[in-house]
C-alpha atoms as a PDB file:
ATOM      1  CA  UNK A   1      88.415-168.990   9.903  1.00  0.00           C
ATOM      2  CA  UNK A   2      88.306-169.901  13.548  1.00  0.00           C
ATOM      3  CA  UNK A   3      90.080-168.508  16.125  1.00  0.00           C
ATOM      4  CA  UNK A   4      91.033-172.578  17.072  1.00  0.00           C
ATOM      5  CA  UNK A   5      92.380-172.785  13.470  1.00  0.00           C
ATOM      6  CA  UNK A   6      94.150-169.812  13.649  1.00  0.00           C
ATOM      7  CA  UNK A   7      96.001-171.104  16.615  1.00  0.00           C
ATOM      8  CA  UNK A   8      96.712-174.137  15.329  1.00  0.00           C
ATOM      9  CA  UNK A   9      98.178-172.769  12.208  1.00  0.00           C
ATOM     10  CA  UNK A  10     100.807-171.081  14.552  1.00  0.00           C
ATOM     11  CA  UNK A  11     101.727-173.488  16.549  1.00  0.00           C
ATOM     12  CA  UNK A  12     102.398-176.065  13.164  1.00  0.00           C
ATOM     13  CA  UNK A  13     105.030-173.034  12.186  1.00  0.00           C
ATOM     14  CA  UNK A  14     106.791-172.832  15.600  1.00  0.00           C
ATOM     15  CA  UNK A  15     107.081-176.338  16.376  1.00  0.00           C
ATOM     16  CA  UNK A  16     108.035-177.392  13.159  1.00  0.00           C
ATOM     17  CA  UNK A  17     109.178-174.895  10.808  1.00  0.00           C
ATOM     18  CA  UNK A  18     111.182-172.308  13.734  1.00  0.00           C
ATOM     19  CA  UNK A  19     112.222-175.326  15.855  1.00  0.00           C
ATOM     20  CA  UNK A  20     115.684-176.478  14.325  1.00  0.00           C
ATOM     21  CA  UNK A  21     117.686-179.535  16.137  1.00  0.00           C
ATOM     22  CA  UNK A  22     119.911-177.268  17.600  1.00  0.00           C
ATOM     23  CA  UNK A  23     116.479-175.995  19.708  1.00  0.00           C
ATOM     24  CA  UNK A  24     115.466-179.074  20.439  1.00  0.00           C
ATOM     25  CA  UNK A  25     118.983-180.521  22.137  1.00  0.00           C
ATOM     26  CA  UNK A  26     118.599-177.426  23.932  1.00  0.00           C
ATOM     27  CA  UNK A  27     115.008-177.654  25.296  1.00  0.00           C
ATOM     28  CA  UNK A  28     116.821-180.221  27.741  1.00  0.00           C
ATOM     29  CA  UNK A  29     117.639-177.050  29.638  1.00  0.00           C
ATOM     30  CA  UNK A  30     115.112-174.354  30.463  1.00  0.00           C
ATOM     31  CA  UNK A  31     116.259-171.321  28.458  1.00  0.00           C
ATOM     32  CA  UNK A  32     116.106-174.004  26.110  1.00  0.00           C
ATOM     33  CA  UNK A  33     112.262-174.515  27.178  1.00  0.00           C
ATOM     34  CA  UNK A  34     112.228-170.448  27.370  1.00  0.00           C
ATOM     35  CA  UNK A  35     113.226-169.558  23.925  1.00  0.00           C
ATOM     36  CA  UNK A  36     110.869-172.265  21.801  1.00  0.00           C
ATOM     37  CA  UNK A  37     108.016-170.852  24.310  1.00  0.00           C
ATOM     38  CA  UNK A  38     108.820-167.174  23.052  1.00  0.00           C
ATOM     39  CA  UNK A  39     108.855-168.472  19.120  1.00  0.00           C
ATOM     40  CA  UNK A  40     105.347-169.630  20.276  1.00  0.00           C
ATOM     41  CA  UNK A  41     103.896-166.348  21.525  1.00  0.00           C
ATOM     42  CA  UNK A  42     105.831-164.493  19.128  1.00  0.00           C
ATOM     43  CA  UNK A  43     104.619-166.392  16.038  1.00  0.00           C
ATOM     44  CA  UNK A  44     100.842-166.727  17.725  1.00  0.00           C
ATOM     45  CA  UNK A  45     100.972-162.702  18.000  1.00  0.00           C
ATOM     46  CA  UNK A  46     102.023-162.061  14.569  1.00  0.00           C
ATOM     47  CA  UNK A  47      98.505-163.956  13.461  1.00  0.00           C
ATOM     48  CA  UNK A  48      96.556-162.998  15.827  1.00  0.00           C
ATOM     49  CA  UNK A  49      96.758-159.214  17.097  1.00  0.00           C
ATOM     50  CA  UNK A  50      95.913-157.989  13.901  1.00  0.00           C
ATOM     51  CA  UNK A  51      92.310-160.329  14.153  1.00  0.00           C
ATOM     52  CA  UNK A  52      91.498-159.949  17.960  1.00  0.00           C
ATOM     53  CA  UNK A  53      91.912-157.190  20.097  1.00  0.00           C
ATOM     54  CA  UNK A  54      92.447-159.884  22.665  1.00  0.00           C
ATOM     55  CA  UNK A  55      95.468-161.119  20.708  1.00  0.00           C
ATOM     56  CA  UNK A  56      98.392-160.218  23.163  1.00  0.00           C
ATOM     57  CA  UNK A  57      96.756-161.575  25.688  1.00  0.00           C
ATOM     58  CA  UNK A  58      95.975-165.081  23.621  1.00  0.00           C
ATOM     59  CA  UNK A  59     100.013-164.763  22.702  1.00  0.00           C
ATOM     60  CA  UNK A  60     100.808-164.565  26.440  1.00  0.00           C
ATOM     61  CA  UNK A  61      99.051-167.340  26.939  1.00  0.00           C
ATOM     62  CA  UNK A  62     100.056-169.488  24.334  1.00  0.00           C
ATOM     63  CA  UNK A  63     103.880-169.283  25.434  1.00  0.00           C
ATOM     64  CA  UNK A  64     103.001-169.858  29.146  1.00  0.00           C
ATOM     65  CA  UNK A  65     101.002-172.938  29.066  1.00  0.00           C
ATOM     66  CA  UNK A  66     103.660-174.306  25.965  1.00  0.00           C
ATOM     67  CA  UNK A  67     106.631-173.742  28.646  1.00  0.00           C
ATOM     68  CA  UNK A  68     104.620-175.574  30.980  1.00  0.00           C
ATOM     69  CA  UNK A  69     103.622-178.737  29.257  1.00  0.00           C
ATOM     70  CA  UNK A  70     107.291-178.765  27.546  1.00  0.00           C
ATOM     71  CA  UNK A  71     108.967-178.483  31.560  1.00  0.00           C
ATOM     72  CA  UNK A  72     106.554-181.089  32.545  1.00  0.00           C
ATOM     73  CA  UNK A  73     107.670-183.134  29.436  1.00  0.00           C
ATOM     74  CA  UNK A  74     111.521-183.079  29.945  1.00  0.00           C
ATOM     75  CA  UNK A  75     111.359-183.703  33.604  1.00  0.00           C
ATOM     76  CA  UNK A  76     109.093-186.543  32.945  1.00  0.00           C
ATOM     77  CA  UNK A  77     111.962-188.295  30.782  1.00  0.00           C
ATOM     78  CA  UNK A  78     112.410-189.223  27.192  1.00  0.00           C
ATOM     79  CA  UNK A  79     110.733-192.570  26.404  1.00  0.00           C
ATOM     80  CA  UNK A  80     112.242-195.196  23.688  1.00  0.00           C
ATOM     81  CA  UNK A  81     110.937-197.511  21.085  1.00  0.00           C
ATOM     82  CA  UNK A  82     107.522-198.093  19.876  1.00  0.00           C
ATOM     83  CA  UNK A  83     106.876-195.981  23.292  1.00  0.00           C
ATOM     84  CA  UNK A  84     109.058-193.056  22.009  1.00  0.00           C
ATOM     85  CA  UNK A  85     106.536-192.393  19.567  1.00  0.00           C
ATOM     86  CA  UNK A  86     103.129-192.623  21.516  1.00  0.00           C
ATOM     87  CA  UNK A  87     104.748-190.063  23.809  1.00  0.00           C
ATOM     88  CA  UNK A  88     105.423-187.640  20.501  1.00  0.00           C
ATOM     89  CA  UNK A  89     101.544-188.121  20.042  1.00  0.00           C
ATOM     90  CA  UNK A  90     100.580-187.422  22.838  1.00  0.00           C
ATOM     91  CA  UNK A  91     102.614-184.244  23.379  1.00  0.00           C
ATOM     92  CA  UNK A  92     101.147-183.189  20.520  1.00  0.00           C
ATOM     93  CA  UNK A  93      97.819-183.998  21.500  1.00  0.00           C
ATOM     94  CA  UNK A  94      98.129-182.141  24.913  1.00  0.00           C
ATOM     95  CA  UNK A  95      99.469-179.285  23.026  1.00  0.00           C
ATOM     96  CA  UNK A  96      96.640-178.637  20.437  1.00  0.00           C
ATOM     97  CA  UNK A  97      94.126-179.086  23.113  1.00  0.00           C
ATOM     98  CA  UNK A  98      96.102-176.665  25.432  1.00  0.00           C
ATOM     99  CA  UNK A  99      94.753-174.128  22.597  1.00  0.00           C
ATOM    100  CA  UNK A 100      91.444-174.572  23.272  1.00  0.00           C
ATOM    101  CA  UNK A 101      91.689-174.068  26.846  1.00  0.00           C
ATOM    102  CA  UNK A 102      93.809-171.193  25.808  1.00  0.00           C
ATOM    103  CA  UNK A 103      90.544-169.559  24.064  1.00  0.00           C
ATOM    104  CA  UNK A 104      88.362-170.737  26.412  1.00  0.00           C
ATOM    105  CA  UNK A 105      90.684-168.614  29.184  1.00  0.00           C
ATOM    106  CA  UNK A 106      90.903-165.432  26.653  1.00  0.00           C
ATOM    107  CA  UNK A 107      87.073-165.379  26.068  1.00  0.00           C
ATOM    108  CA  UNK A 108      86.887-166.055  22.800  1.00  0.00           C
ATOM    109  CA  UNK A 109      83.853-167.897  21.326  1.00  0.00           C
ATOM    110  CA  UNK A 110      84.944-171.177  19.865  1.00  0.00           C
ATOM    111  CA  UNK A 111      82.563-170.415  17.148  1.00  0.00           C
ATOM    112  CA  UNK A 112      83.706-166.777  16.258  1.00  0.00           C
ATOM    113  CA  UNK A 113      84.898-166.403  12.777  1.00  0.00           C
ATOM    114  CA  UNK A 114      88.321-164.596  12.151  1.00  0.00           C
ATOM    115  CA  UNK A 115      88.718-163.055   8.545  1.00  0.00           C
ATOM    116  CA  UNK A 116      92.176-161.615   7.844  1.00  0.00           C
ATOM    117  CA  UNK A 117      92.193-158.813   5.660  1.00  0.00           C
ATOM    118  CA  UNK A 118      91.363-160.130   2.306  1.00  0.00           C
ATOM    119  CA  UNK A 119      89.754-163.242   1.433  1.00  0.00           C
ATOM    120  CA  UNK A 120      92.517-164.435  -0.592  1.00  0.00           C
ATOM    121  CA  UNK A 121      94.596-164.018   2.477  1.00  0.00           C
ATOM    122  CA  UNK A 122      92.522-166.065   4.831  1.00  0.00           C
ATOM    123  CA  UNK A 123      91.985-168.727   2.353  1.00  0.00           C
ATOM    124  CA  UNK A 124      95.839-168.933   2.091  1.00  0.00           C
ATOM    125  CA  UNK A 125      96.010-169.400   6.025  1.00  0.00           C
ATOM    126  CA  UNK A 126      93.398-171.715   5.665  1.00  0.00           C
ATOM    127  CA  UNK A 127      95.318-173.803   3.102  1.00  0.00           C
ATOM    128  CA  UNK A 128      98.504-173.594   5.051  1.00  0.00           C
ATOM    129  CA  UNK A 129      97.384-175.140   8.020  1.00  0.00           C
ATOM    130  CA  UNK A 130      97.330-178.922   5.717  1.00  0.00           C
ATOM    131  CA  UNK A 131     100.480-177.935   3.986  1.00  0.00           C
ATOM    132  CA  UNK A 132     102.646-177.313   6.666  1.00  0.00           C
ATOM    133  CA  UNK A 133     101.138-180.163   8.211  1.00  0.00           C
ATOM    134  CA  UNK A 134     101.465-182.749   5.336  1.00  0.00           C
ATOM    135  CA  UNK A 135     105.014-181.110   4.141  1.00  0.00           C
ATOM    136  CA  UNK A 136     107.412-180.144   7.322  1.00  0.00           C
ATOM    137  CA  UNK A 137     105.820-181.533  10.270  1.00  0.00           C
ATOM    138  CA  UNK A 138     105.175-185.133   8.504  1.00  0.00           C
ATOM    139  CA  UNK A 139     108.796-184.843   8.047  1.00  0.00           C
ATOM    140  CA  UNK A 140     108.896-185.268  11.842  1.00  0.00           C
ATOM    141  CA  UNK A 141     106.067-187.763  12.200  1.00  0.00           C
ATOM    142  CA  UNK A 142     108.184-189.887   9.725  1.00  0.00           C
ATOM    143  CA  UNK A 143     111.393-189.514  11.403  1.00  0.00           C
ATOM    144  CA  UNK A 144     109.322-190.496  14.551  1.00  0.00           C
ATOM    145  CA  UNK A 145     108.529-193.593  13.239  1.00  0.00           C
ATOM    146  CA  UNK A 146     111.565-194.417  11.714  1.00  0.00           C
ATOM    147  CA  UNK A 147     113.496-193.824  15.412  1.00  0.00           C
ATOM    148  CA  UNK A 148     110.484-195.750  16.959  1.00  0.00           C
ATOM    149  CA  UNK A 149     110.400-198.842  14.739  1.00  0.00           C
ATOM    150  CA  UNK A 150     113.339-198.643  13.375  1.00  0.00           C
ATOM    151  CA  UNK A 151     111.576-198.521   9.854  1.00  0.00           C
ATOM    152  CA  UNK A 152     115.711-198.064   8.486  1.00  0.00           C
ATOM    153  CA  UNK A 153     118.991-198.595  10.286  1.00  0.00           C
ATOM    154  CA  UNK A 154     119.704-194.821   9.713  1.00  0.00           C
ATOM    155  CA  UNK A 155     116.769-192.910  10.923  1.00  0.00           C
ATOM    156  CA  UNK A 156     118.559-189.796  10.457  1.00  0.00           C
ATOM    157  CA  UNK A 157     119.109-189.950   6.930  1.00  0.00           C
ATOM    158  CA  UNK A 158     115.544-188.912   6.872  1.00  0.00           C
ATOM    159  CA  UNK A 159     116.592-185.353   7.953  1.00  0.00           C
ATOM    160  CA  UNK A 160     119.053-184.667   5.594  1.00  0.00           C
ATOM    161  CA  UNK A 161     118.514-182.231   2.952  1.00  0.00           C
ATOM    162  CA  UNK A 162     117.570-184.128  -0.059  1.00  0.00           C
ATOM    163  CA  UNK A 163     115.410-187.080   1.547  1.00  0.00           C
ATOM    164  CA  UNK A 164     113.499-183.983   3.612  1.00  0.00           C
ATOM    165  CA  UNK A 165     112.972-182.112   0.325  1.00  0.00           C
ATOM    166  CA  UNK A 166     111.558-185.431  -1.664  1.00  0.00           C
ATOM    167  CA  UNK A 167     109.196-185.809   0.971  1.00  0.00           C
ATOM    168  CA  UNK A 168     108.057-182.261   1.001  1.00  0.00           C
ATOM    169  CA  UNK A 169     107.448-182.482  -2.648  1.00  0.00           C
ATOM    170  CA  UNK A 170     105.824-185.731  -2.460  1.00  0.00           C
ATOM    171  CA  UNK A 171     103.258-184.618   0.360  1.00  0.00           C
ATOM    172  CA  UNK A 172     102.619-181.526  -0.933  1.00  0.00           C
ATOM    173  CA  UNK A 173     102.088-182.677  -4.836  1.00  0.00           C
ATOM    174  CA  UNK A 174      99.310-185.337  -3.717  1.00  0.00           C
ATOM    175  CA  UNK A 175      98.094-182.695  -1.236  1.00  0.00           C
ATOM    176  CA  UNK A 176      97.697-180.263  -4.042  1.00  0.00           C
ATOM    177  CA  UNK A 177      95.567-183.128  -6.059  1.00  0.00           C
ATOM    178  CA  UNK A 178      93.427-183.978  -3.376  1.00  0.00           C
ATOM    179  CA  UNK A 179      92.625-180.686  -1.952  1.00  0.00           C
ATOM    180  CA  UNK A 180      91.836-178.698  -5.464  1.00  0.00           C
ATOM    181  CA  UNK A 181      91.531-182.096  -8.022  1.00  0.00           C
ATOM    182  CA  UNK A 182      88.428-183.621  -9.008  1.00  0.00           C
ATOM    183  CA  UNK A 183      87.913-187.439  -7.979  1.00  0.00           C
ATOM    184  CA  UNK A 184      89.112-188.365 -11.127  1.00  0.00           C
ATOM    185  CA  UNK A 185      92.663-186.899 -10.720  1.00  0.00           C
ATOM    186  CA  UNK A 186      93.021-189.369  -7.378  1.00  0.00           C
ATOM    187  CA  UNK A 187      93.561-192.420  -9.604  1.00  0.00           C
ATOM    188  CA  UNK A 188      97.179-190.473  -9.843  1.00  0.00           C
ATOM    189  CA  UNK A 189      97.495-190.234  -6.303  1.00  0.00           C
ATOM    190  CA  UNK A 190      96.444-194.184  -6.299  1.00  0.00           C
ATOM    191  CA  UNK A 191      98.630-195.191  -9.227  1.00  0.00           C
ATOM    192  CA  UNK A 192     101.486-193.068  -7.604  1.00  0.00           C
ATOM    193  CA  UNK A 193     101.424-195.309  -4.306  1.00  0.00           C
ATOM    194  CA  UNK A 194     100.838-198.261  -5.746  1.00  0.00           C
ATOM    195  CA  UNK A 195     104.201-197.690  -8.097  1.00  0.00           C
ATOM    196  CA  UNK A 196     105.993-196.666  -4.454  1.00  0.00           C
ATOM    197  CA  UNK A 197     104.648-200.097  -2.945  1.00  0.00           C
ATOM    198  CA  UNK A 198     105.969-202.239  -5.743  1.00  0.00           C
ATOM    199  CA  UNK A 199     109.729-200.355  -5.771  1.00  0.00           C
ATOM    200  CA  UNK A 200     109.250-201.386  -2.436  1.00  0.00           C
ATOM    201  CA  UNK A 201     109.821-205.187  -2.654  1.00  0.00           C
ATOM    202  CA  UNK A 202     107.998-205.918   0.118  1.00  0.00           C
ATOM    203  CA  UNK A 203     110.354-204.167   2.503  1.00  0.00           C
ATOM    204  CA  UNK A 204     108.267-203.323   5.716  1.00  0.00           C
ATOM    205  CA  UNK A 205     110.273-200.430   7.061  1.00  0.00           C
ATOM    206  CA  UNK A 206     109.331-198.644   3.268  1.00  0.00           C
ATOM    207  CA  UNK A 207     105.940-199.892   3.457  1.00  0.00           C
ATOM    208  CA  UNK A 208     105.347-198.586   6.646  1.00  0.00           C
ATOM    209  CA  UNK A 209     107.039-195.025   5.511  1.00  0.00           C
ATOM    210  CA  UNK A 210     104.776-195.119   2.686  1.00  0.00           C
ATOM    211  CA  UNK A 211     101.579-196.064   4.707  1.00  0.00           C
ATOM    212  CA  UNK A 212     103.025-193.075   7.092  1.00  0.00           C
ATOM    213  CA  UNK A 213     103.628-190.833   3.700  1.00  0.00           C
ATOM    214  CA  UNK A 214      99.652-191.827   2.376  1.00  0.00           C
ATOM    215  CA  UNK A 215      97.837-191.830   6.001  1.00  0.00           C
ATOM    216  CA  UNK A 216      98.919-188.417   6.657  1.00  0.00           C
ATOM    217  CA  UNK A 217      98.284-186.618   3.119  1.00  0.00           C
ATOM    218  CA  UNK A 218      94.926-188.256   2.687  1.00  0.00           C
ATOM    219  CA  UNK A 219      93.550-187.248   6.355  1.00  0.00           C
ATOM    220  CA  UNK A 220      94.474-183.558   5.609  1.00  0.00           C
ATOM    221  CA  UNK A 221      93.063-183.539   2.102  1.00  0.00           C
ATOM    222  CA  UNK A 222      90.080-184.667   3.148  1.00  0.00           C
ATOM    223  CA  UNK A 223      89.429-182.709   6.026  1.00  0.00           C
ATOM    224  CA  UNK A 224      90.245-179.596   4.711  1.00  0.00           C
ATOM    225  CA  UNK A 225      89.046-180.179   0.937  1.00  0.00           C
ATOM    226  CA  UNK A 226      85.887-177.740   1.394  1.00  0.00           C
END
């Protein structure tokens, strides 16, 4: 597993799983912008130090340049509308490449190979990185959209409990086919959307939830379907 992976699969847990609402009203403030960086090293030391004996140094690293590009981000404002959402992806975007540079800092080969201490265990960090992905932070990405384009007059109502868990089931079931079914159990995941487009009734807020919902799932089945 690479060292790049391993990153990214701690940085999907802090800023989506260990980053409640609560954090994010109070990122506006810089213990605020302290405490998510700390989740950050914290969570990026708990996978790495036992793979790297550079992995302190890596964690370090990891929560300074986060505080940084979060401080940046709140001074720089809070944008709204369709721009609300480019600004999400590209925070995101500056984040996972502020991993690399992270590595490249540390000294670690981009094309080292870090094996945890079974197989079974790496292949289950390996797998977590597209469920995580696909399950809680597509929960976000959705929400995103919703407050973006205003895909439904509540976009909140995508937070709460029960909408959050049908979506985590949802992801993670045609995840599950993709990653570890054969080609012909994908006629399910086709038949599956199609049955979500109809109930749909031409709506475009659902359609584009659902195109939001597919997009996601299929570009981390594929990728990491190996």
């Amino acid at each position: 597993m690479s060292p790049w992976l391993c990153l990214l699969l701690a940085h999907l847990i802090a800023d989506f799983i260990l980053q409640p609402y609560e954090l994010v009203r109070l990122k506006t403030r810089s213990a605020g912008q302290m405490i998510h960086a700390g989740i950050h090293a914290a969570v990026t030391a708990a996978l790495i130090v036992p793979l790297s004996a550079r992995g302190w140094t890596i964690a370090a690293l990891v929560g300074v340049v986060h505080y940084g590009i979060d401080y940046i981000k709140v001074r720089a404002g809070y944008a709204t509308g369709p721009a609300s959402f480019a600004a999400f992806t590209l925070d995101q975007a500056v984040h996972l490449a502020a991993l690399a540079l992270v590595l490249l800092i540390a000294g670690v080969p981009w094309d080292a190979q870090w094996a945890f201490a079974s197989a079974q265990l790496t292949a289950a960090m390996f797998y977590g990185i597209p469920y995580v992905a696909v399950t809680f932070a597509g929960a976000i990405v959705l929400y995103q959209l919703a407050v973006a384009y205003r895909t439904r007059s509540r976009p909140e109502d995508l937070l709460a409990p029960l909408p959050r868990l049908a979506g985590y089931l949802e992801r993670g079931g045609v995840l599950t086919v993709l990653l570890f079914g054969g080609p012909g159990a994908w006629w399910l995941v086709a038949a599956w959307y199609l049955a979500r487009v109809v109930l749909a009734r031409g709506r475009r807020g659902r359609l584009a939830e659902i195109g939001g919902n597919l997009a996601m799932t299929l570009a981390f089945g594929l990728l990491f379907r190996s």
